[in-house]
C-alpha atoms as a PDB file:
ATOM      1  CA  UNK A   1     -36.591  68.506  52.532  1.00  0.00           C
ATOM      2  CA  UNK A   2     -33.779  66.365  51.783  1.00  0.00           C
ATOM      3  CA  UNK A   3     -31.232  67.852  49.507  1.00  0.00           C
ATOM      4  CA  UNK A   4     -29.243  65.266  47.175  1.00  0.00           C
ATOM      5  CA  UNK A   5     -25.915  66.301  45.320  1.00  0.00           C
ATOM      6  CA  UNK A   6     -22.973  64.372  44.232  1.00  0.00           C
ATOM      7  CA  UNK A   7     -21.798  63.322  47.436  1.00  0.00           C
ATOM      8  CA  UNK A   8     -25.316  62.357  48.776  1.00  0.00           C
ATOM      9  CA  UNK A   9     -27.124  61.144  45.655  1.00  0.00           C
ATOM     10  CA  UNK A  10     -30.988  59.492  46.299  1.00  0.00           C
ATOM     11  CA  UNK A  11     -31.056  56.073  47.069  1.00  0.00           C
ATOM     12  CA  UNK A  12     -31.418  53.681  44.261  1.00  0.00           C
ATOM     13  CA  UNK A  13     -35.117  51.790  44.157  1.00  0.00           C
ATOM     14  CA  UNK A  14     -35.052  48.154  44.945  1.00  0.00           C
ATOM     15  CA  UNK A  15     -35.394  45.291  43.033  1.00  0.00           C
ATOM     16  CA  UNK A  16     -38.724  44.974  44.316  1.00  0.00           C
ATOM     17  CA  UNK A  17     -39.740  48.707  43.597  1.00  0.00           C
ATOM     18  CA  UNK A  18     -38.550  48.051  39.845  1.00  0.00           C
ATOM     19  CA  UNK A  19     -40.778  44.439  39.611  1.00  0.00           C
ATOM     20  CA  UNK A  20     -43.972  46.544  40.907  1.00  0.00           C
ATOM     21  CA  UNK A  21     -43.496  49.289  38.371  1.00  0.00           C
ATOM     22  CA  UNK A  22     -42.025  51.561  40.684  1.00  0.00           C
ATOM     23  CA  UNK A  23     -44.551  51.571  43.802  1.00  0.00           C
ATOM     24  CA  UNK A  24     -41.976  50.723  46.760  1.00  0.00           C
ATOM     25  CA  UNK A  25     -42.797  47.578  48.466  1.00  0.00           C
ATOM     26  CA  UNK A  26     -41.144  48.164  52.358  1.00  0.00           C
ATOM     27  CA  UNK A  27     -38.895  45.637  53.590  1.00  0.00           C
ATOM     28  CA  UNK A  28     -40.225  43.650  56.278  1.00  0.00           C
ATOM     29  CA  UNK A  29     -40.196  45.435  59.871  1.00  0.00           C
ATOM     30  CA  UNK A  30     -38.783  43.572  62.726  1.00  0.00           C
ATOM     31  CA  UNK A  31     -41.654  42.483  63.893  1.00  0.00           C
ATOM     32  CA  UNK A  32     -42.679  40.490  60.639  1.00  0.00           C
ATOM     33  CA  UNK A  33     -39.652  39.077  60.825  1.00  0.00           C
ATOM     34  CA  UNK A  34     -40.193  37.222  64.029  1.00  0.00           C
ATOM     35  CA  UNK A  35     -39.887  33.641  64.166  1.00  0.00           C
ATOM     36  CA  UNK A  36     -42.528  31.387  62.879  1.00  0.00           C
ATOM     37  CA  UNK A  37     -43.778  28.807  65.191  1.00  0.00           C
ATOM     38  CA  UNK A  38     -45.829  25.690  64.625  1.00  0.00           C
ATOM     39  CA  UNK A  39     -49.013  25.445  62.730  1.00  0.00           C
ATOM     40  CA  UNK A  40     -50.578  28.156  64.637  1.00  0.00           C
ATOM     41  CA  UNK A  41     -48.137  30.698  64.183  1.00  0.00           C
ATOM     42  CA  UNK A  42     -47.762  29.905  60.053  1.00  0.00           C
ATOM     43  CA  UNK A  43     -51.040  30.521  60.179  1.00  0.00           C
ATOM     44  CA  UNK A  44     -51.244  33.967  61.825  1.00  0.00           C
ATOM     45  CA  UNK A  45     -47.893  35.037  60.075  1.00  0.00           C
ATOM     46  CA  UNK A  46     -50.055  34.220  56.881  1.00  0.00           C
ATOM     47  CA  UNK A  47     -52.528  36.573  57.229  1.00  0.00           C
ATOM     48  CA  UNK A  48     -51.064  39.451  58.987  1.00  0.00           C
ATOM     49  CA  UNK A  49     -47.207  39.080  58.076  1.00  0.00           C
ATOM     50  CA  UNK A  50     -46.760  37.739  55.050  1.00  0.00           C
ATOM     51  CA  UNK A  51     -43.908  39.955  54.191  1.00  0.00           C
ATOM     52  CA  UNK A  52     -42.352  37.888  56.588  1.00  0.00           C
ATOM     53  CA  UNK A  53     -43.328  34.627  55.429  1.00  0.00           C
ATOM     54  CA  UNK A  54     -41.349  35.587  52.455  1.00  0.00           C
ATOM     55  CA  UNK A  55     -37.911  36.283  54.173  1.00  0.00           C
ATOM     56  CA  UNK A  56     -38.173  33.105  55.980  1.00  0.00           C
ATOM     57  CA  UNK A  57     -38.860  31.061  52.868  1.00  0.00           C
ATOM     58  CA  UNK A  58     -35.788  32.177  51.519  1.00  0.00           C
ATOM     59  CA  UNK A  59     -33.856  31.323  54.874  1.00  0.00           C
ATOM     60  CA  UNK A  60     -33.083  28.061  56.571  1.00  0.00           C
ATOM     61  CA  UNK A  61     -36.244  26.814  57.510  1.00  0.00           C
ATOM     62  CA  UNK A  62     -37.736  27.125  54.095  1.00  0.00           C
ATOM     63  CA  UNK A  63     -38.001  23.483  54.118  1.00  0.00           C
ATOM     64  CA  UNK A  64     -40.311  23.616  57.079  1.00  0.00           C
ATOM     65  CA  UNK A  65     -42.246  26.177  57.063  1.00  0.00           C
ATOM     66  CA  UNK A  66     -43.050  24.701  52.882  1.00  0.00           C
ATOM     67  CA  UNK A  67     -44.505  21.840  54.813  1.00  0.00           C
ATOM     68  CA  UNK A  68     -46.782  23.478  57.159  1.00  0.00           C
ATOM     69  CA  UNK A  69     -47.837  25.745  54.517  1.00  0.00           C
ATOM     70  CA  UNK A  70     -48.603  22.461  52.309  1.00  0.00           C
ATOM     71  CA  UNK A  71     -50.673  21.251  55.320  1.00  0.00           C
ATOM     72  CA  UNK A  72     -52.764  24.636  55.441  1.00  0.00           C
ATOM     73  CA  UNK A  73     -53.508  23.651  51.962  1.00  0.00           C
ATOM     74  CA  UNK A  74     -54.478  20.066  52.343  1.00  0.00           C
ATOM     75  CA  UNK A  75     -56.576  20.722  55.616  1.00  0.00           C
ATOM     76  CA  UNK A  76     -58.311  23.517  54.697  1.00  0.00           C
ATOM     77  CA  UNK A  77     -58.959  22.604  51.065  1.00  0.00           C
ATOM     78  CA  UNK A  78     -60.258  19.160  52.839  1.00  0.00           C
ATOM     79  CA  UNK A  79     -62.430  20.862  55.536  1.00  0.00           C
ATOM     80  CA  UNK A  80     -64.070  22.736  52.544  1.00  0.00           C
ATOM     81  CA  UNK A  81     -64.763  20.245  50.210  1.00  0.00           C
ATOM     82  CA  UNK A  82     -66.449  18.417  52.998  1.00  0.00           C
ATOM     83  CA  UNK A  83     -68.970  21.315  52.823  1.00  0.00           C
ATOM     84  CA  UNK A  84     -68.979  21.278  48.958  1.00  0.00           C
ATOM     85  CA  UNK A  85     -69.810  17.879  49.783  1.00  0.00           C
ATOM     86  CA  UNK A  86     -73.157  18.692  52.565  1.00  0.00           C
ATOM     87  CA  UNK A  87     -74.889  19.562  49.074  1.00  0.00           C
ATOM     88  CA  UNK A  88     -75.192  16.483  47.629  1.00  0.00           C
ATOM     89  CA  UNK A  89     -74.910  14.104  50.939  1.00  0.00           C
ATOM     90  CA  UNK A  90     -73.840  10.353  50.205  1.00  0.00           C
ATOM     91  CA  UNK A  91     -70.567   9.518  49.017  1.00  0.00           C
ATOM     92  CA  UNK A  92     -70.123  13.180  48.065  1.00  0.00           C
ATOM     93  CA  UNK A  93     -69.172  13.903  51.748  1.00  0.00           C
ATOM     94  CA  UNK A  94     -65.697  12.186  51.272  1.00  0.00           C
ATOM     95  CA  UNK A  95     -65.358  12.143  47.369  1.00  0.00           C
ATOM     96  CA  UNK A  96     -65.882  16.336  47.063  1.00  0.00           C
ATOM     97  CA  UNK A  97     -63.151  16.636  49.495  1.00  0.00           C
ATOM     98  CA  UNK A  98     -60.458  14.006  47.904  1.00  0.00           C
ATOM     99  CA  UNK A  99     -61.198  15.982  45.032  1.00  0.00           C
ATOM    100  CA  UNK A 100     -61.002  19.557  46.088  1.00  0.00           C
ATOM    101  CA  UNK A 101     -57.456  18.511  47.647  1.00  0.00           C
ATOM    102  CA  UNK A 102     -56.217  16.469  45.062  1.00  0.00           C
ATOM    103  CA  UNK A 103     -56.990  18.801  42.164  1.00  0.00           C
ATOM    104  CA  UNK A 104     -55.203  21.846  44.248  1.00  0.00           C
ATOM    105  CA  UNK A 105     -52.360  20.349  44.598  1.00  0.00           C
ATOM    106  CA  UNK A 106     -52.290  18.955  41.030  1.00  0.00           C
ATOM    107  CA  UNK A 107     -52.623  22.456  39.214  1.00  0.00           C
ATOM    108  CA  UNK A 108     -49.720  23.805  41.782  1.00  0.00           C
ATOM    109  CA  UNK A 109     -47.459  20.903  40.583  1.00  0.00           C
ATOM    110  CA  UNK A 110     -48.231  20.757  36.720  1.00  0.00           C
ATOM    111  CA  UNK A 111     -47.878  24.725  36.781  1.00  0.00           C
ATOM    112  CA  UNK A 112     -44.856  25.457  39.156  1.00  0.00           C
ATOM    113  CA  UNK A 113     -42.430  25.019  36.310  1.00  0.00           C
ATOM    114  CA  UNK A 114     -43.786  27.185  34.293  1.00  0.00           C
ATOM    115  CA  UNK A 115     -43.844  29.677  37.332  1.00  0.00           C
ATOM    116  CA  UNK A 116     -40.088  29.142  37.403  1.00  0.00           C
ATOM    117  CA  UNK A 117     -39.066  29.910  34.105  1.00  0.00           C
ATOM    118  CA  UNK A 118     -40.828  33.286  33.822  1.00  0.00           C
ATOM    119  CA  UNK A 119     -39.634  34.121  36.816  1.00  0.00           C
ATOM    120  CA  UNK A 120     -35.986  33.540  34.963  1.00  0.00           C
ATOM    121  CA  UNK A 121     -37.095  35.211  32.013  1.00  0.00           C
ATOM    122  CA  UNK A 122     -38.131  38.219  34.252  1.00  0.00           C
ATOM    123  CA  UNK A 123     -34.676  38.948  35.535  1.00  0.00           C
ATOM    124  CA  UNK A 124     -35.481  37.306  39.101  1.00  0.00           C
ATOM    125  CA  UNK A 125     -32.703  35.821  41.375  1.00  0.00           C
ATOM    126  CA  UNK A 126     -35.521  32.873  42.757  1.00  0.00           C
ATOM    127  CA  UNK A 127     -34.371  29.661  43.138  1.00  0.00           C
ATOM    128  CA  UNK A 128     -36.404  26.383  42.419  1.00  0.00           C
ATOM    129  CA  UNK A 129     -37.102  26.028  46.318  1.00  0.00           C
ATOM    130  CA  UNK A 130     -38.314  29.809  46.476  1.00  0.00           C
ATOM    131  CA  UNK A 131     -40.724  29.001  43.802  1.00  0.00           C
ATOM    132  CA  UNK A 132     -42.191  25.717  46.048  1.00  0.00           C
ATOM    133  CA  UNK A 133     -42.784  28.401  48.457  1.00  0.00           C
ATOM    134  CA  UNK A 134     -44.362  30.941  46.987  1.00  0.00           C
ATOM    135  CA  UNK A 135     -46.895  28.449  45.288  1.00  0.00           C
ATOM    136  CA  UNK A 136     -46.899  26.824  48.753  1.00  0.00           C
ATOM    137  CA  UNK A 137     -48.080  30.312  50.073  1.00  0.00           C
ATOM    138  CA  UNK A 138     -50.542  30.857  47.443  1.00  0.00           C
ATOM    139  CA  UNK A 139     -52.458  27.697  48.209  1.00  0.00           C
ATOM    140  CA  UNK A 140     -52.639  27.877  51.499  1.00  0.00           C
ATOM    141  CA  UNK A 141     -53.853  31.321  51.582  1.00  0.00           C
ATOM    142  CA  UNK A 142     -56.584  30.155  48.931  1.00  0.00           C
ATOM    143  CA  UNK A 143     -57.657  27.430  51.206  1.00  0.00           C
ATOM    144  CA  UNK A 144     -57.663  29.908  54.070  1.00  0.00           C
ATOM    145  CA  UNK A 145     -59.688  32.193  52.671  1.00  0.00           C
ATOM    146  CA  UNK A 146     -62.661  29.345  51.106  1.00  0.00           C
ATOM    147  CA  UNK A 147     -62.462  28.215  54.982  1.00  0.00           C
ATOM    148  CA  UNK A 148     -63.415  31.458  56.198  1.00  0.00           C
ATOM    149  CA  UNK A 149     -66.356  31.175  53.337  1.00  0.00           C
ATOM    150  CA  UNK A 150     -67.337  27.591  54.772  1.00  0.00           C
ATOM    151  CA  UNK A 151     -70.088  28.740  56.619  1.00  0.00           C
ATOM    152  CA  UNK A 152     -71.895  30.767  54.145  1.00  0.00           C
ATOM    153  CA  UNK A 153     -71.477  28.157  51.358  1.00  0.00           C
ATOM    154  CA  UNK A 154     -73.010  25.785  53.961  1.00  0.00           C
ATOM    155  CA  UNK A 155     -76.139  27.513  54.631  1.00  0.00           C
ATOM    156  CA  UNK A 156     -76.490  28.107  51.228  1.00  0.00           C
ATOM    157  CA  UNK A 157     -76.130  24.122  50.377  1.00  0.00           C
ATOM    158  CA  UNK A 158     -78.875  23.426  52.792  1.00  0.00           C
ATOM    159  CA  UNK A 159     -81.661  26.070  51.851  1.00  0.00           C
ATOM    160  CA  UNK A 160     -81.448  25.714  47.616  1.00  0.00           C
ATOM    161  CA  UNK A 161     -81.333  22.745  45.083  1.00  0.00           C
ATOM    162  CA  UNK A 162     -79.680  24.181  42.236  1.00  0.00           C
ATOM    163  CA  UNK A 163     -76.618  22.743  41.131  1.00  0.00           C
ATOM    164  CA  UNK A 164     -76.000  25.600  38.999  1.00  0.00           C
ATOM    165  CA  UNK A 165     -76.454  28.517  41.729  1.00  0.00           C
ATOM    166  CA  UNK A 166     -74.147  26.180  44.442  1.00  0.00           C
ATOM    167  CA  UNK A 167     -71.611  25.757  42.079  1.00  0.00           C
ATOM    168  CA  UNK A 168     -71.368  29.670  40.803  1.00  0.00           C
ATOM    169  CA  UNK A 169     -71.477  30.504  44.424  1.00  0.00           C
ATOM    170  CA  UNK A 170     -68.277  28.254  45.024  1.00  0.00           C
ATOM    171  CA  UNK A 171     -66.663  29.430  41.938  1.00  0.00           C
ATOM    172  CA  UNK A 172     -67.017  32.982  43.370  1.00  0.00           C
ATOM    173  CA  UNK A 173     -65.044  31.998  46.619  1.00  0.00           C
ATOM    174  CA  UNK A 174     -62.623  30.490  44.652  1.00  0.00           C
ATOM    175  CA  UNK A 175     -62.179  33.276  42.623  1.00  0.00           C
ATOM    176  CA  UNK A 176     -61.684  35.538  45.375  1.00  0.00           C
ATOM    177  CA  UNK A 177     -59.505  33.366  46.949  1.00  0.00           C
ATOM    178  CA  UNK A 178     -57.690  33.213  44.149  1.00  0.00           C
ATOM    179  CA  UNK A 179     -56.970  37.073  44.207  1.00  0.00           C
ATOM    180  CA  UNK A 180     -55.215  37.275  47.417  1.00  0.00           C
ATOM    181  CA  UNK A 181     -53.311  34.059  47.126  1.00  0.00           C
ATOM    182  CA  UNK A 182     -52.189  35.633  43.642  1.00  0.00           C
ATOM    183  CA  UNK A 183     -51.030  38.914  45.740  1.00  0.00           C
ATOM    184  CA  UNK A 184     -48.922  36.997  48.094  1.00  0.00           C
ATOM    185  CA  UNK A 185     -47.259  35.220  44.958  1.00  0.00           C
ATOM    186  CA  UNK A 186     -46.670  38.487  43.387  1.00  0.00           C
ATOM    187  CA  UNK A 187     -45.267  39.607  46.448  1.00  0.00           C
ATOM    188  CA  UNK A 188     -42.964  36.896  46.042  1.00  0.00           C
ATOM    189  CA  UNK A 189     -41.930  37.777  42.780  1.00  0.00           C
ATOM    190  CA  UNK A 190     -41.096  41.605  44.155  1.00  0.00           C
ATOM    191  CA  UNK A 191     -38.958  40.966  46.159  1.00  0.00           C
ATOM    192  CA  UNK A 192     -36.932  38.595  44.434  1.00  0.00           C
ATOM    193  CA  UNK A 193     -36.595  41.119  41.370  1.00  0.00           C
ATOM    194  CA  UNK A 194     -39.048  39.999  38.706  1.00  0.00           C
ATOM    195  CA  UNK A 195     -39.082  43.413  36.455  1.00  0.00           C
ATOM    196  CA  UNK A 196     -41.860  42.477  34.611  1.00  0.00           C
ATOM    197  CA  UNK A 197     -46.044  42.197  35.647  1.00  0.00           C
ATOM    198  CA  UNK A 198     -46.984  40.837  32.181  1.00  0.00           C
ATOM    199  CA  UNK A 199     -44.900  37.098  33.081  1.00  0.00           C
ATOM    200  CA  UNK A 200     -46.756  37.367  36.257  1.00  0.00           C
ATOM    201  CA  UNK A 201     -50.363  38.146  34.738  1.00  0.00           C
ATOM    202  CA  UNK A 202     -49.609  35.454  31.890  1.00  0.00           C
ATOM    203  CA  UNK A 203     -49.324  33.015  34.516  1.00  0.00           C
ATOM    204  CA  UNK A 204     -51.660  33.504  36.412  1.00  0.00           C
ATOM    205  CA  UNK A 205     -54.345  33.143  33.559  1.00  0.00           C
ATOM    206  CA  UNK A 206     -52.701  29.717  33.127  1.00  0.00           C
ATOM    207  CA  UNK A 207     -53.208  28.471  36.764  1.00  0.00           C
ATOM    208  CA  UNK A 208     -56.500  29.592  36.305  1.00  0.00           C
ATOM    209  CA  UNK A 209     -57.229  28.159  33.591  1.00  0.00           C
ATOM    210  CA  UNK A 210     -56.251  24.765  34.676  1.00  0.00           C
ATOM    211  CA  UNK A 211     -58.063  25.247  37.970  1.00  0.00           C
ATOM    212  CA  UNK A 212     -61.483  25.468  36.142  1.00  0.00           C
ATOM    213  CA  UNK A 213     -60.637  22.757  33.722  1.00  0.00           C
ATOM    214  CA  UNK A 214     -59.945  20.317  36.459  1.00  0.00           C
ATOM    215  CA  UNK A 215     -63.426  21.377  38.107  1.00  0.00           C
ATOM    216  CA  UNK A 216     -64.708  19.495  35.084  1.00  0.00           C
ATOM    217  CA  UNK A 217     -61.778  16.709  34.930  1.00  0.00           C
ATOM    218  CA  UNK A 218     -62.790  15.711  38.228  1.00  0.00           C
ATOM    219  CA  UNK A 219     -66.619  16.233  38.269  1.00  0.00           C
ATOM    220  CA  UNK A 220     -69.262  15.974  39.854  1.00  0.00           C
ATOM    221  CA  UNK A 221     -67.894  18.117  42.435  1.00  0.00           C
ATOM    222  CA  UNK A 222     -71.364  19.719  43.688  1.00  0.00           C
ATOM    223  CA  UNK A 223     -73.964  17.418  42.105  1.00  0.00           C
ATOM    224  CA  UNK A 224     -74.473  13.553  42.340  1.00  0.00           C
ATOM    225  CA  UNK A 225     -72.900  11.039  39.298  1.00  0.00           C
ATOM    226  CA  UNK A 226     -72.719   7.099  39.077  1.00  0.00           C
ATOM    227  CA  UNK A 227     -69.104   7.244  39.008  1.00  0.00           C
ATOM    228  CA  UNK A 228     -66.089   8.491  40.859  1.00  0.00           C
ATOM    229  CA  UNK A 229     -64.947  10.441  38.072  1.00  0.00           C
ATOM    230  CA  UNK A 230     -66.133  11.055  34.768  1.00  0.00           C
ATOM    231  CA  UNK A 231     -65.943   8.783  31.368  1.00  0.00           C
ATOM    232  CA  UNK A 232     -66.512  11.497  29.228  1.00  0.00           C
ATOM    233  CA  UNK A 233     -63.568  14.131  27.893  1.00  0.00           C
ATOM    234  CA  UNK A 234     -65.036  17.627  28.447  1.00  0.00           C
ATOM    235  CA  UNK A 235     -63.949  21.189  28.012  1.00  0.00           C
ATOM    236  CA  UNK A 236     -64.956  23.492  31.548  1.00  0.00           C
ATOM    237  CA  UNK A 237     -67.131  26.053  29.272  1.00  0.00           C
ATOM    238  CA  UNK A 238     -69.314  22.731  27.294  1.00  0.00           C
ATOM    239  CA  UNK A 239     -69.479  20.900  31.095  1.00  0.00           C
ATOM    240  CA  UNK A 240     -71.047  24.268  32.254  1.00  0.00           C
ATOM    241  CA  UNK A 241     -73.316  25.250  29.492  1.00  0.00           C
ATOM    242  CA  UNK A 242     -75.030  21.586  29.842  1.00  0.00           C
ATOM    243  CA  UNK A 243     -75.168  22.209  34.157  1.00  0.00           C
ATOM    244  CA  UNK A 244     -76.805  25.226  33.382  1.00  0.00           C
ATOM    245  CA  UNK A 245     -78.885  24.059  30.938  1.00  0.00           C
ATOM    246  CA  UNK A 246     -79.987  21.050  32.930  1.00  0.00           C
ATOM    247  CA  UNK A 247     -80.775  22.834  36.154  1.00  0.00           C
ATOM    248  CA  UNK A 248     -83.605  25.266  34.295  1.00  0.00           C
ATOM    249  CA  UNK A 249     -86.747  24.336  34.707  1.00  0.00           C
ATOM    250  CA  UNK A 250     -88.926  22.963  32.797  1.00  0.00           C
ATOM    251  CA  UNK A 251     -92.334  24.442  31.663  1.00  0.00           C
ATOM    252  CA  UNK A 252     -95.202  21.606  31.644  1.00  0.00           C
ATOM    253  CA  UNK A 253     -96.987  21.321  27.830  1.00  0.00           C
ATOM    254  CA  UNK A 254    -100.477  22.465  27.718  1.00  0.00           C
ATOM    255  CA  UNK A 255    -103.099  21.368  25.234  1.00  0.00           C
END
């Protein structure tokens, strides 16, 4: 048992302890905070360090290991739309993946700054280049993780024709690769010294938010269209209800 008293007083939570409401997130051991290689070892650091991703975005490589993070996202995000694409066939095979990849990287952008002021408002010490990281590190963990659902989402775009059903599956992988790219960010915000979870929640419903709308900003993502991208203004619920809609069947009129 240890036994505190004036001269030995109990050691004062972190910053990061304080931003996650008092459960203790451990500093990085030293093997997380091994050097990150190429491409290869970004991506294992990802998924089994990313403590250590963290400290090294904050250090003097930040610049590139931002950039092979950013090319996780644009490969895998790529490399899955290509399947999004398999459902459809035609010019979907290229257009589904310029779309996937441009729209991921568009909802980063237009939301980073927002991302940076709460984390201000929050009482953290991040910098604008620690923000570009941890968004960095949240897309490329979402693309990692709809990668890893590529083959399932294939086999699935093969054996059904509903639009509706294909796209609700993808939405579902996006949704859970939403979650863990959204624990790496908050993560992030930890161990900088964010105090508050409610910023971090708030903004998160607003990259989500934009995410879905620019699944109908940039439709047809599963199905087939006459155009790149739509002519018609749309709000994501309206463009769902009519896919929904339009994929029931219909029942034949009898006399």
């Amino acid at each position: 048992m240890n036994d505190y008293s004036p001269s030995n007083p109990p050691p004062l939570p972190t910053a990061a302890a304080t931003a996650s409401g008092g459960v203790l997130e451990a500093e990085p051991n030293a093997a997380e905070l091994a050097p990150i290689g190429g491409l290869g070892g970004m991506l294992e650091a990802l998924l089994r360090r990313p403590r250590g991703v963290l400290h090294h975005l904050s250090g003097s490589e930040a610049a590139r290991l931002i950039g092979l993070l950013l090319l996780i996202a644009a490969v895998g995000a790529a490399l899955y739309g290509v399947v999004v694409g398999t459902f459809s066939g035609g010019i979907q095979l290229w257009a589904a993946p310029v779309k996937i990849t441009a729209g991921l990287f568009f909802c980063g952008a237009i939301c980073l700054p927002s991302l940076y002021v709460f984390a201000c408002l929050t009482g953290s010490v991040a910098r604008i280049n620690d923000v570009v990281g941890m968004v960095a590190g949240l897309l490329a963990l979402m693309t990692l993780l709809l990668f890893s659902f590529a083959p399932v989402a294939w086999v699935f775009s093969q054996s059904t024709q509903s639009v509706a059903a294909m796209g609700s599956m993808h939405l579902l992988f996006w949704l859970i690769a939403t979650f863990f790219g959204a624990r790496f960010l908050y993560r992030g915000m930890a161990r900088l010294g964010a105090r508050s979870k409610g910023a971090f929640y708030f903004w998160m419903i607003i990259f989500v938010l934009v995410a879905l709308q620019m699944t109908t900003a940039l439709r047809p993502l599963v199905g087939k269209a006459d155009t790149f991208l739509p002519k018609e203004k749309m709000f994501f619920l309206q463009h769902w209800g009519e896919a929904f809609s339009a994929d029931k069947p219909t029942t034949p009129k009898t006399d």
